[in-house]
N, C-alpha and C. Protein backbone atom coordinates (compact mmCIF):
# COMPACT_ATOMS: atom_id res chain seq x y z
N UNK A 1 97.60 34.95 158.89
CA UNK A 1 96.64 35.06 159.95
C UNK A 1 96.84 33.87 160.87
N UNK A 2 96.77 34.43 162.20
CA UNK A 2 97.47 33.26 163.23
C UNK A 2 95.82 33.04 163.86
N UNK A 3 95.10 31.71 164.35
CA UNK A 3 93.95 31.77 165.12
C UNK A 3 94.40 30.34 166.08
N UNK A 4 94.65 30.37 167.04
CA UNK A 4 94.68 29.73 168.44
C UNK A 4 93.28 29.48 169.00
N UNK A 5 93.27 27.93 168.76
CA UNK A 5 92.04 27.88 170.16
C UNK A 5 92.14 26.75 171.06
N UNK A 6 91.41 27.09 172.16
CA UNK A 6 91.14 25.91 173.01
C UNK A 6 90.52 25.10 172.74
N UNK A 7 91.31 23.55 173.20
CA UNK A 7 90.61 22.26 172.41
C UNK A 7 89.20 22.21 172.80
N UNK A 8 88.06 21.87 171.85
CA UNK A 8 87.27 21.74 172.10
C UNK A 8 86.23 23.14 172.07
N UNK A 9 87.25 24.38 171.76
CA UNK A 9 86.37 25.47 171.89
C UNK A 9 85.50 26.12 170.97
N UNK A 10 84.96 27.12 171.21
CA UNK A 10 84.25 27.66 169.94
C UNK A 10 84.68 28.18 168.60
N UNK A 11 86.24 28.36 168.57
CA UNK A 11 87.34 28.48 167.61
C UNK A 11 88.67 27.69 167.60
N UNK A 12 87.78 26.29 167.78
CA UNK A 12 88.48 25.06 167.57
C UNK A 12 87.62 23.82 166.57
N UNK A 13 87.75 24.96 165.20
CA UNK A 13 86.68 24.83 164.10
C UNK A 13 87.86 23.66 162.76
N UNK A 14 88.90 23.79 162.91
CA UNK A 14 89.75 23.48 162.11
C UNK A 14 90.50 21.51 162.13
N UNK A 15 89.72 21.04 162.91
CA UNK A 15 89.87 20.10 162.89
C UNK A 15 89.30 18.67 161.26
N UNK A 16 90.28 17.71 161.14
CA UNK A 16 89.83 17.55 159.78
C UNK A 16 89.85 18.29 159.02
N UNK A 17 90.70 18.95 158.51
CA UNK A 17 91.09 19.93 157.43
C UNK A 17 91.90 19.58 156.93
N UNK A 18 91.67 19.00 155.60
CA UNK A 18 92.89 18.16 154.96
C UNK A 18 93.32 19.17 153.44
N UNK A 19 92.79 19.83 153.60
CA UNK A 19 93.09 20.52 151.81
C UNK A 19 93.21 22.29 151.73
N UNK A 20 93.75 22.87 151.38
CA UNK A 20 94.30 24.35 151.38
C UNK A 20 92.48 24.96 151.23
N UNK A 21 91.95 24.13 150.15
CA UNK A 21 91.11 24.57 149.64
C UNK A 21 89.68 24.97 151.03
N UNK A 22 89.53 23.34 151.53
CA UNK A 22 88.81 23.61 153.07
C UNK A 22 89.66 24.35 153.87
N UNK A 23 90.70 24.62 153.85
CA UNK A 23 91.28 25.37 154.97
C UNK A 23 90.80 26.80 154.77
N UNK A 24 91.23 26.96 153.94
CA UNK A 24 91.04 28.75 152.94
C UNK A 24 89.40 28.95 153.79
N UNK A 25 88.55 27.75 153.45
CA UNK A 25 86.83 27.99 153.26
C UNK A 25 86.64 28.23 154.95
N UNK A 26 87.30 27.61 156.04
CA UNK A 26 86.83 27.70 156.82
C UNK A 26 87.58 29.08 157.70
N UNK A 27 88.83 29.57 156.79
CA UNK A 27 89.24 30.33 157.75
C UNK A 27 88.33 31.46 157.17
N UNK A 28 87.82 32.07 156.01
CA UNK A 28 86.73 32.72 156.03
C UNK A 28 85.37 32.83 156.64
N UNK A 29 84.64 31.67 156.81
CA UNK A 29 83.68 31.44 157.99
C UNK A 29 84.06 31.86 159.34
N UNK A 30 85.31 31.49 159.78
CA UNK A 30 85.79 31.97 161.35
C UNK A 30 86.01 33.90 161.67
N UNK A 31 86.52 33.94 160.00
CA UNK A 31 87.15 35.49 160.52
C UNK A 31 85.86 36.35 160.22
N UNK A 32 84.90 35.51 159.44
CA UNK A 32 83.30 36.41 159.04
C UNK A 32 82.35 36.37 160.14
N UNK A 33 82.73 35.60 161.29
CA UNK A 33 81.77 36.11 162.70
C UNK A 33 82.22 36.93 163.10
N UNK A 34 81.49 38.27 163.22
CA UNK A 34 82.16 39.42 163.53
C UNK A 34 81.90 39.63 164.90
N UNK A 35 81.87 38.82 165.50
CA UNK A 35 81.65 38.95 167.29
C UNK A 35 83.03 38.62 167.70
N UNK A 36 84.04 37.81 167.00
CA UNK A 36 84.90 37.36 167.59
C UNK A 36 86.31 38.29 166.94
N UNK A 37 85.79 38.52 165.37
CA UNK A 37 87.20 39.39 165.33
C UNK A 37 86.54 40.57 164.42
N UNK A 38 86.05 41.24 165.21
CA UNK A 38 85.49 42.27 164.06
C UNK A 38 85.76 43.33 163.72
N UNK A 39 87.45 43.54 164.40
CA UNK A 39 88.30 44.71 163.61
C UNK A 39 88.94 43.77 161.93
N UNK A 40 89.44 42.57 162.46
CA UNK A 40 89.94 42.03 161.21
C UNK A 40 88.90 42.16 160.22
N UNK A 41 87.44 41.28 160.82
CA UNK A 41 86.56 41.34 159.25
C UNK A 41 86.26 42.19 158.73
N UNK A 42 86.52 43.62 159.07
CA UNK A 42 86.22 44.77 158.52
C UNK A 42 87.43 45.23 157.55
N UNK A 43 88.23 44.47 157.70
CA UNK A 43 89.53 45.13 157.00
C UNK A 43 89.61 44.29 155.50
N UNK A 44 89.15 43.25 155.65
CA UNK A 44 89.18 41.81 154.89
C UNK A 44 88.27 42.24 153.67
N UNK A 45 88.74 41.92 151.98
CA UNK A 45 88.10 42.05 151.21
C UNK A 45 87.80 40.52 150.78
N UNK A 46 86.22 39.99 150.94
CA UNK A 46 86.40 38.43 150.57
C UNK A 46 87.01 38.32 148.87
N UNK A 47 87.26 39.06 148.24
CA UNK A 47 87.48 38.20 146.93
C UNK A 47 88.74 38.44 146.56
N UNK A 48 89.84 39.19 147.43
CA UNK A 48 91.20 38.90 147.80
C UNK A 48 91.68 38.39 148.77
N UNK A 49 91.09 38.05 149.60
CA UNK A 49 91.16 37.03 150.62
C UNK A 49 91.53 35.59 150.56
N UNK A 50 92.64 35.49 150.48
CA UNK A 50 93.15 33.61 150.62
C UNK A 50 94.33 33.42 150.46
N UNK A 51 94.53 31.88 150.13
CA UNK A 51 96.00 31.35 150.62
C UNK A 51 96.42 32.04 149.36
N UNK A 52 97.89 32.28 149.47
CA UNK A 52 99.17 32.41 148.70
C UNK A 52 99.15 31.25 147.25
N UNK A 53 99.07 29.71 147.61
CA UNK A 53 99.02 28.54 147.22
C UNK A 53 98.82 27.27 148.30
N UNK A 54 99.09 26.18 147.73
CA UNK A 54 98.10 25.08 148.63
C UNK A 54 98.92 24.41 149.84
N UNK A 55 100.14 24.98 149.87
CA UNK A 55 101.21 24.72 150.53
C UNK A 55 101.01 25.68 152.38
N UNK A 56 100.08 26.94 151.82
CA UNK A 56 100.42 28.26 152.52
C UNK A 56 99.44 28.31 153.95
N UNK A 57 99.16 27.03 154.26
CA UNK A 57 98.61 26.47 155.61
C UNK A 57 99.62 25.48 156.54
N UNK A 58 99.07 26.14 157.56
CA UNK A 58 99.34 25.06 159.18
C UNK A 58 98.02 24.98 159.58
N UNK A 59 98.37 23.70 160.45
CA UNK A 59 97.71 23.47 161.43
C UNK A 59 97.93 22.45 162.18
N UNK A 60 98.03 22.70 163.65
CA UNK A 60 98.57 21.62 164.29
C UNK A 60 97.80 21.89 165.95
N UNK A 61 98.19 21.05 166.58
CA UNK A 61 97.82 20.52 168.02
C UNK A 61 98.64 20.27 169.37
N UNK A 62 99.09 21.28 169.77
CA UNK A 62 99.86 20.80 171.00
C UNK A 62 99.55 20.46 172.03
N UNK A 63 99.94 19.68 172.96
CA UNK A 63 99.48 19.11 174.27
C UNK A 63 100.57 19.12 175.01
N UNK A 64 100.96 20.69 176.13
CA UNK A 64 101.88 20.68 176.89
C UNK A 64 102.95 19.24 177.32
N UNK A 65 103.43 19.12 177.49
CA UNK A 65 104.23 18.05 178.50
C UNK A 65 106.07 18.03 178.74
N UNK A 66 105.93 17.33 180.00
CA UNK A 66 107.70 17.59 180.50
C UNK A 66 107.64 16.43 180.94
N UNK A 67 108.84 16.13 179.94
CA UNK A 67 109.52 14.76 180.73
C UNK A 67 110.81 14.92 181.23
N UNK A 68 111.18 14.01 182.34
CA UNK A 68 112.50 13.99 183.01
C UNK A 68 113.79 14.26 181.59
N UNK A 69 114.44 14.92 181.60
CA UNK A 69 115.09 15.29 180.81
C UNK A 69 116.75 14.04 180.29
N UNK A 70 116.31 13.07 181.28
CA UNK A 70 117.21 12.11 180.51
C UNK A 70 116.86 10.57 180.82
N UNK A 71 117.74 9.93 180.74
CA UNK A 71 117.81 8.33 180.82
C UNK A 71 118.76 7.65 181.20
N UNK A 72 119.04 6.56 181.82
CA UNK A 72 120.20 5.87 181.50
C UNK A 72 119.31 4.74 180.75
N UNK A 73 120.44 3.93 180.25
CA UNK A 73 120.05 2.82 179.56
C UNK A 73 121.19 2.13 179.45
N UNK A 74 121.07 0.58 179.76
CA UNK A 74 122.09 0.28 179.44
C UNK A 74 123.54 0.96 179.59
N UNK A 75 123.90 1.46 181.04
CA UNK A 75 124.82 2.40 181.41
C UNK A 75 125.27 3.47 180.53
N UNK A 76 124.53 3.91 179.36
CA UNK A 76 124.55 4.94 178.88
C UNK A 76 123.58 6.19 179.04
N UNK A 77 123.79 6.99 178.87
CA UNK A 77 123.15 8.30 179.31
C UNK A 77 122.49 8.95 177.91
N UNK A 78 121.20 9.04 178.05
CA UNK A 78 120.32 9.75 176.39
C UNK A 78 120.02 10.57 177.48
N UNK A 79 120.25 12.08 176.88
CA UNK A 79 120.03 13.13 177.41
C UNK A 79 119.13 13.89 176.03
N UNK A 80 118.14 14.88 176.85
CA UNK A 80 116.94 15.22 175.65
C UNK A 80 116.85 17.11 176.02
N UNK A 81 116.77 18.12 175.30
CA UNK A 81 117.06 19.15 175.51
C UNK A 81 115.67 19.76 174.76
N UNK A 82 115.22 20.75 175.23
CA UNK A 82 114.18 21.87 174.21
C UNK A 82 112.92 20.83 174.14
N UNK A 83 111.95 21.26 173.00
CA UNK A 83 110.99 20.51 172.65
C UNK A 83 111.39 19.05 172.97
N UNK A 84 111.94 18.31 172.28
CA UNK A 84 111.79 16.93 172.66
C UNK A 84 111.58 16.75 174.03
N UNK A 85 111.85 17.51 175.26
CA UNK A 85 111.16 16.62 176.08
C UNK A 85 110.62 17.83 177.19
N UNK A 86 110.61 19.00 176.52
CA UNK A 86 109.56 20.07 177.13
C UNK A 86 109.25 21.14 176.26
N UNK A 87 107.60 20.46 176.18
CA UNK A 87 106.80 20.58 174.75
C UNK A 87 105.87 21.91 175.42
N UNK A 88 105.51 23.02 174.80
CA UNK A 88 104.72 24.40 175.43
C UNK A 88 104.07 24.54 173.90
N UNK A 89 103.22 25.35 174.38
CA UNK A 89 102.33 26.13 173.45
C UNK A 89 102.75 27.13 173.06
N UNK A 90 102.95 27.34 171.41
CA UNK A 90 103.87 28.68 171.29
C UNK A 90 103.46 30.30 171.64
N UNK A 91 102.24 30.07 172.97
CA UNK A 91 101.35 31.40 172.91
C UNK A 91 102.45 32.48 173.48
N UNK A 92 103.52 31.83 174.64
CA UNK A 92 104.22 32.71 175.05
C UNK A 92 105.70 32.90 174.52
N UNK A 93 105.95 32.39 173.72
CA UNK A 93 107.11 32.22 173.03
C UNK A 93 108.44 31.92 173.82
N UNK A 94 108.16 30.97 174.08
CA UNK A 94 109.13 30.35 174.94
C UNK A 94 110.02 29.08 174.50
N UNK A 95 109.70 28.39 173.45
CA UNK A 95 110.37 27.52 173.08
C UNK A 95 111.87 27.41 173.50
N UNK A 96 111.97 28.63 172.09
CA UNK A 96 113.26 28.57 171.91
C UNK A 96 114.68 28.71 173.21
N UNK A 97 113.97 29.94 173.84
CA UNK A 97 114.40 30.31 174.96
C UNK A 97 114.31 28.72 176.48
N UNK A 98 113.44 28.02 175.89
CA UNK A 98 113.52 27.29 177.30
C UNK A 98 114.58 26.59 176.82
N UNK A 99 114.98 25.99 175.53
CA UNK A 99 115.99 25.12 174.63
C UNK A 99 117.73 25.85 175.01
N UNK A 100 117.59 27.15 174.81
CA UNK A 100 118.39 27.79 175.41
C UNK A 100 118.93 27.72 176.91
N UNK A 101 117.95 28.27 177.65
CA UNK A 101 118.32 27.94 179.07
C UNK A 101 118.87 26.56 179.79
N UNK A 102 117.78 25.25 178.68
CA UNK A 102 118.35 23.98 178.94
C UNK A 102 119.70 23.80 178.82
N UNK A 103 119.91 24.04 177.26
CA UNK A 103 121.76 23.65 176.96
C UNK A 103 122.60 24.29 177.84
N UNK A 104 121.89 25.54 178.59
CA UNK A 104 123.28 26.41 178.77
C UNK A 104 122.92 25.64 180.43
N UNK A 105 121.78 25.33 181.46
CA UNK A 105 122.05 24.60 182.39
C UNK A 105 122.78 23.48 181.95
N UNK A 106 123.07 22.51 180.89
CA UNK A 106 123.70 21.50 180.72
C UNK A 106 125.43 21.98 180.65
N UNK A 107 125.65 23.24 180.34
CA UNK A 107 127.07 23.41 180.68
C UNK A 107 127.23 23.55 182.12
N UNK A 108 126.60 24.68 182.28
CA UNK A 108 127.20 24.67 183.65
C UNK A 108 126.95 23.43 184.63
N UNK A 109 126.09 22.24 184.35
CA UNK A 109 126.11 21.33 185.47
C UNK A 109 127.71 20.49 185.39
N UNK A 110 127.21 20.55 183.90
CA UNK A 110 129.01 19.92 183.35
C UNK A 110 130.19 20.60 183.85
N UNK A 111 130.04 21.89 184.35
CA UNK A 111 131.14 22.22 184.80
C UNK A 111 131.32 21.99 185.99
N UNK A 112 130.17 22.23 186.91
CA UNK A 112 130.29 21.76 188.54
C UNK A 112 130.49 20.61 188.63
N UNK A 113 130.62 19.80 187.35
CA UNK A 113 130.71 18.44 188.22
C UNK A 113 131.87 17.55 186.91
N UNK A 114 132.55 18.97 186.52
CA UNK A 114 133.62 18.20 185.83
C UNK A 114 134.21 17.25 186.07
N UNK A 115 134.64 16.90 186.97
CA UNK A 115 135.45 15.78 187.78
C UNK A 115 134.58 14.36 187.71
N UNK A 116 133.42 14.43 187.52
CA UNK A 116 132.67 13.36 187.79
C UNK A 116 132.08 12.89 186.35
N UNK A 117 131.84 11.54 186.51
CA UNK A 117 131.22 10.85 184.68
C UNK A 117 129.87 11.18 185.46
N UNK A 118 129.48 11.62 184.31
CA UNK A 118 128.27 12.10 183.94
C UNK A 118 127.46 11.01 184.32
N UNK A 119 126.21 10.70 185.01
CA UNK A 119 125.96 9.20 185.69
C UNK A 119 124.40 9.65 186.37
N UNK A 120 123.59 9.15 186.91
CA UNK A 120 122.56 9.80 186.84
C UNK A 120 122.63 10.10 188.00
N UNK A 121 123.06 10.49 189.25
CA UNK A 121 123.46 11.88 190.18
C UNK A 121 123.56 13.06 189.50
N UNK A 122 124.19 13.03 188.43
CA UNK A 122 124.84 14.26 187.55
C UNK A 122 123.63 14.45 186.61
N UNK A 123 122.58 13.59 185.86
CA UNK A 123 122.00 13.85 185.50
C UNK A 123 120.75 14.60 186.27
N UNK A 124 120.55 14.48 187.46
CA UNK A 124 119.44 14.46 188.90
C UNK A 124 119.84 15.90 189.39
N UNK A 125 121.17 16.29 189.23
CA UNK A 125 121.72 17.77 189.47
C UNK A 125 121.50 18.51 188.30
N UNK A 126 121.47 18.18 187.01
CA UNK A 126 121.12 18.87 186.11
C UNK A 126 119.18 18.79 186.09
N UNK A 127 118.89 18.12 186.51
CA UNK A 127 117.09 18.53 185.87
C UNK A 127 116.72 19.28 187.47
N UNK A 128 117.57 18.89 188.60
CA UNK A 128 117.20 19.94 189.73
C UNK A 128 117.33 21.20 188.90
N UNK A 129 117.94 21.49 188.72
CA UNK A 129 118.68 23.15 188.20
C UNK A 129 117.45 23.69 187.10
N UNK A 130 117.19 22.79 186.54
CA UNK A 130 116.19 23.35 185.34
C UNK A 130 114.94 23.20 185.86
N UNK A 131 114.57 22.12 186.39
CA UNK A 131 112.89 22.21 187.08
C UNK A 131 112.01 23.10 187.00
N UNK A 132 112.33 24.03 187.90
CA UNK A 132 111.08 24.90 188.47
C UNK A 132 111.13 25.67 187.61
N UNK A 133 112.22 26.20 186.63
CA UNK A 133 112.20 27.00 185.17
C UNK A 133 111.19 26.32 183.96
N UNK A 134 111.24 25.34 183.85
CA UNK A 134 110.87 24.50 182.95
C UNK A 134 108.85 24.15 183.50
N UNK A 135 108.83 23.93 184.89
CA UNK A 135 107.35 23.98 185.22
C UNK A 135 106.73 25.38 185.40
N UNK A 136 107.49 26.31 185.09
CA UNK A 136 106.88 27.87 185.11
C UNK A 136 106.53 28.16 184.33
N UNK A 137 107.44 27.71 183.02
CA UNK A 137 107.28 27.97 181.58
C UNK A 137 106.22 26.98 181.30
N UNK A 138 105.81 26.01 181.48
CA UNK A 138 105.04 25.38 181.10
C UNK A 138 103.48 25.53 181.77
N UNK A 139 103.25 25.75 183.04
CA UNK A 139 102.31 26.25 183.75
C UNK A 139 101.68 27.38 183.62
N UNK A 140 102.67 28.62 183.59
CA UNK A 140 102.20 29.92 182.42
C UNK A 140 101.45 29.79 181.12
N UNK A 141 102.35 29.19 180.39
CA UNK A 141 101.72 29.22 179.27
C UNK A 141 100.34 28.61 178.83
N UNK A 142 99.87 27.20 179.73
CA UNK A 142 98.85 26.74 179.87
C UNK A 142 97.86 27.73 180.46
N UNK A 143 98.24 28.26 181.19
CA UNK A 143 97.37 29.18 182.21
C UNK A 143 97.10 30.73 180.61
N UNK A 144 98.08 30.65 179.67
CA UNK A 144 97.58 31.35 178.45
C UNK A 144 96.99 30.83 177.88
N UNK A 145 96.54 29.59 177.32
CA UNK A 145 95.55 29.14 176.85
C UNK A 145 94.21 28.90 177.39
N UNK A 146 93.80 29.35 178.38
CA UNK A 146 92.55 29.59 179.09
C UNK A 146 91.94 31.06 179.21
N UNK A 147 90.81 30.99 179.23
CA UNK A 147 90.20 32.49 179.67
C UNK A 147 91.20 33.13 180.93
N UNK A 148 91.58 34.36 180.05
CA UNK A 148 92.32 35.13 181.26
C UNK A 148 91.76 35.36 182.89
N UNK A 149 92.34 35.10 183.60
CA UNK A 149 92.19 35.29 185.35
C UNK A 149 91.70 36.92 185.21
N UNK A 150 90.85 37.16 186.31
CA UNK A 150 90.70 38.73 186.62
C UNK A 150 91.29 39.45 186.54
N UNK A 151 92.27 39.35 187.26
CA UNK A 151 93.41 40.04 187.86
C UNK A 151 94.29 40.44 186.71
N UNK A 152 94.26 39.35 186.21
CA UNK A 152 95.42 39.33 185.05
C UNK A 152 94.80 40.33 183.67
N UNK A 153 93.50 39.95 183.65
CA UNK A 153 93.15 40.77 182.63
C UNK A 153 93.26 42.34 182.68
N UNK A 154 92.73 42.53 184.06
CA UNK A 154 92.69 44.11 184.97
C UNK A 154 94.07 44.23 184.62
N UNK A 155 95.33 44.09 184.79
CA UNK A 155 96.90 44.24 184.72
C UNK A 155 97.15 44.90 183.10
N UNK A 156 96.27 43.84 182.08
CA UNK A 156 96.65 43.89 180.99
C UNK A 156 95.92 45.30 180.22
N UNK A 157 95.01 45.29 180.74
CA UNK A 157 94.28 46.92 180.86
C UNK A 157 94.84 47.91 181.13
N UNK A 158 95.81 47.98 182.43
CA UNK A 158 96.45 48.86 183.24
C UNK A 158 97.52 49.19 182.57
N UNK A 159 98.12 48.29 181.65
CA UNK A 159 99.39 48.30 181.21
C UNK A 159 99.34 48.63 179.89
N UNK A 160 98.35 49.43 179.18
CA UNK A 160 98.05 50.06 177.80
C UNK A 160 97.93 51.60 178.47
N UNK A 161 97.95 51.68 179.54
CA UNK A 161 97.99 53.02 179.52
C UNK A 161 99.35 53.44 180.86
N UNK A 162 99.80 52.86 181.43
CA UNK A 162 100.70 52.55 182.37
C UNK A 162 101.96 52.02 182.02
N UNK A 163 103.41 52.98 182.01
CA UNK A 163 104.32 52.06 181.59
C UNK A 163 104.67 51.16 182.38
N UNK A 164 105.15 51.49 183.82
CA UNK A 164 105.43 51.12 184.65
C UNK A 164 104.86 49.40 184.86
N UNK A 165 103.64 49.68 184.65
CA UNK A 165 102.74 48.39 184.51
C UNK A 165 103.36 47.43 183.18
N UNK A 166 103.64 48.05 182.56
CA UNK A 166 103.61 47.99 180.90
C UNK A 166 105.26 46.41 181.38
N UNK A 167 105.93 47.23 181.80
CA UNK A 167 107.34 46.92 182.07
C UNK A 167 107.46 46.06 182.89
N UNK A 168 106.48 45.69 184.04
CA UNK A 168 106.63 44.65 184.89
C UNK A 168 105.92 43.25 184.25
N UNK A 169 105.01 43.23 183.71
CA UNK A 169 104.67 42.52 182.65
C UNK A 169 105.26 42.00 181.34
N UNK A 170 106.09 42.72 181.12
CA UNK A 170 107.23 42.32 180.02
C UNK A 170 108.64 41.56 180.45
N UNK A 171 108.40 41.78 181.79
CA UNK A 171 109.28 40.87 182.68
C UNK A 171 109.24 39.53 182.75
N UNK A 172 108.30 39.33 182.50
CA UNK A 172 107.46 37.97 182.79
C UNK A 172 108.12 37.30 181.78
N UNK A 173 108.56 38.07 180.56
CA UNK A 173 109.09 36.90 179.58
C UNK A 173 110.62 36.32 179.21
N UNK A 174 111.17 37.73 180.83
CA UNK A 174 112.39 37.24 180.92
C UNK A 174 112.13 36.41 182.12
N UNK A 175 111.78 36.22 182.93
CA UNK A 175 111.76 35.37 183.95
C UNK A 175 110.46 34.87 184.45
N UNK A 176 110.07 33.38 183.44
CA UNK A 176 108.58 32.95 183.48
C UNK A 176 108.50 32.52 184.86
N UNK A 177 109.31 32.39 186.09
CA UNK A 177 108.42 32.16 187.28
C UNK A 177 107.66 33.12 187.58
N UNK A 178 107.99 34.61 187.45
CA UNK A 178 107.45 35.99 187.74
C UNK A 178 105.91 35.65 187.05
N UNK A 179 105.41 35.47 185.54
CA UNK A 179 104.69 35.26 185.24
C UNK A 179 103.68 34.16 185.49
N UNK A 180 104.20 32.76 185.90
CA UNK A 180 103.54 31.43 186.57
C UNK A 180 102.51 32.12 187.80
N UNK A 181 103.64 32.78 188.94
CA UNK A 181 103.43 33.73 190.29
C UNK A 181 102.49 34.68 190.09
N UNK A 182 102.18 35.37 188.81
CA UNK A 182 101.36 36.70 188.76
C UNK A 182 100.32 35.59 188.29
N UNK A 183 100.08 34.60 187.42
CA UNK A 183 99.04 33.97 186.77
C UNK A 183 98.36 33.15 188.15
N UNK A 184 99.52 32.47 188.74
CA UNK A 184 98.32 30.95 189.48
C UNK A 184 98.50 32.01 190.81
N UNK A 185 99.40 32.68 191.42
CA UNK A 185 99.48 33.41 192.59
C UNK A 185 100.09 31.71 193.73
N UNK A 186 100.61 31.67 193.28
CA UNK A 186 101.35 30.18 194.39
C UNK A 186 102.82 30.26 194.00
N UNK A 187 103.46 29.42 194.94
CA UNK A 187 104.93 29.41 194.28
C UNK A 187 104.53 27.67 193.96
N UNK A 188 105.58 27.68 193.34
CA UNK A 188 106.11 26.41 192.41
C UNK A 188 106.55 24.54 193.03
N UNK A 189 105.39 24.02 192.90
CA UNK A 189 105.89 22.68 192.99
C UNK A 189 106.41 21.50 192.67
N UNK A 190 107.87 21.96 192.43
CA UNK A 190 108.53 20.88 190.61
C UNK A 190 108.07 19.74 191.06
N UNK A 191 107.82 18.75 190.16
CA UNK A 191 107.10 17.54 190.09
C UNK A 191 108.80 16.71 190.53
């Protein structure tokens, strides 16, 4: 059972939870308000209900953020790819895929600029290239951790009974500016 909440929210109950045992106790309290999930609690038998063993919990805390994707130092170059230095919320599943898109912009900058040592011009041409990918993906997905927009919710309605709808929306997760654009309705201002 997966439960996501906003910091600070009304199912952001799991804080201080140090033991399988409180974990187990409170994820029963959460899934037994039946205002919030009350197809699950109906399905749920409490006295088969619980962890696997004491191991069979997460819980953790993310706090979006993007950092410039490298360094020099000491005329050397630390270059940082994926999570380490563009951190998302796994609501839209983007991780992996932004880690992806990074390495594979890191070839091709390497290739346009084979001729040249890698130097921070070359590094400044590589985080141009990824930018506005990397603040879409990250702006989206924040914009998923909030109460859905009108619009957006109306879409998500439309698109349970609409393929067409269904399909332009599933787009979004091949190309998160499409989704940033349908969520904030602005285009993109890489930092």
């Amino acid at each position: 059972m997966f439960i996501e909440a906003v910091p600070d929210g009304i199912l952001d109950t799991f804080k201080e939870i140090k033991t399988s045992e409180a974990f187990e106790e409170r994820m029963h309290i959460t899934v037994e308000v039946e205002e919030y999930f009350p197809e699950i609690a109906a399905r749920i038998t409490p006295a088969s209900f619980g962890l696997l063993d004491e191991q069979a919990y997460l819980q953790t805390a993310i706090t979006s953020i993007i950092h410039r994707p490298y360094v020099m130092e000491n005329h050397t170059l630390i270059l940082g790819c994926g999570d380490s230095v563009f951190l998302t919320d796994p609501i839209t599943g983007h991780g992996c895929n932004t880690a992806s898109y990074a390495a594979e912009q890191i070839y091709e900058t390497l290739l346009t600029n084979k001729e040249a040592a890698w130097d921070e011009a070359v590094s400044a041409a590589y985080w141009n290239r990824v930018k506005a990918y990397i603040v879409a993906v990250t702006e989206w997905t924040n914009a998923m951790t909030q109460p859905l927009p009108e619009h957006i919710a109306g879409l998500l309605m439309k698109a349970a009974a609409d393929q067409q709808t269904a399909d332009e929306i599933a787009v979004w997760f091949e190309d998160p500016i499409k989704a940033r654009e349908a969520f904030l309705g602005n285009s993109i201002n890489p930092r």
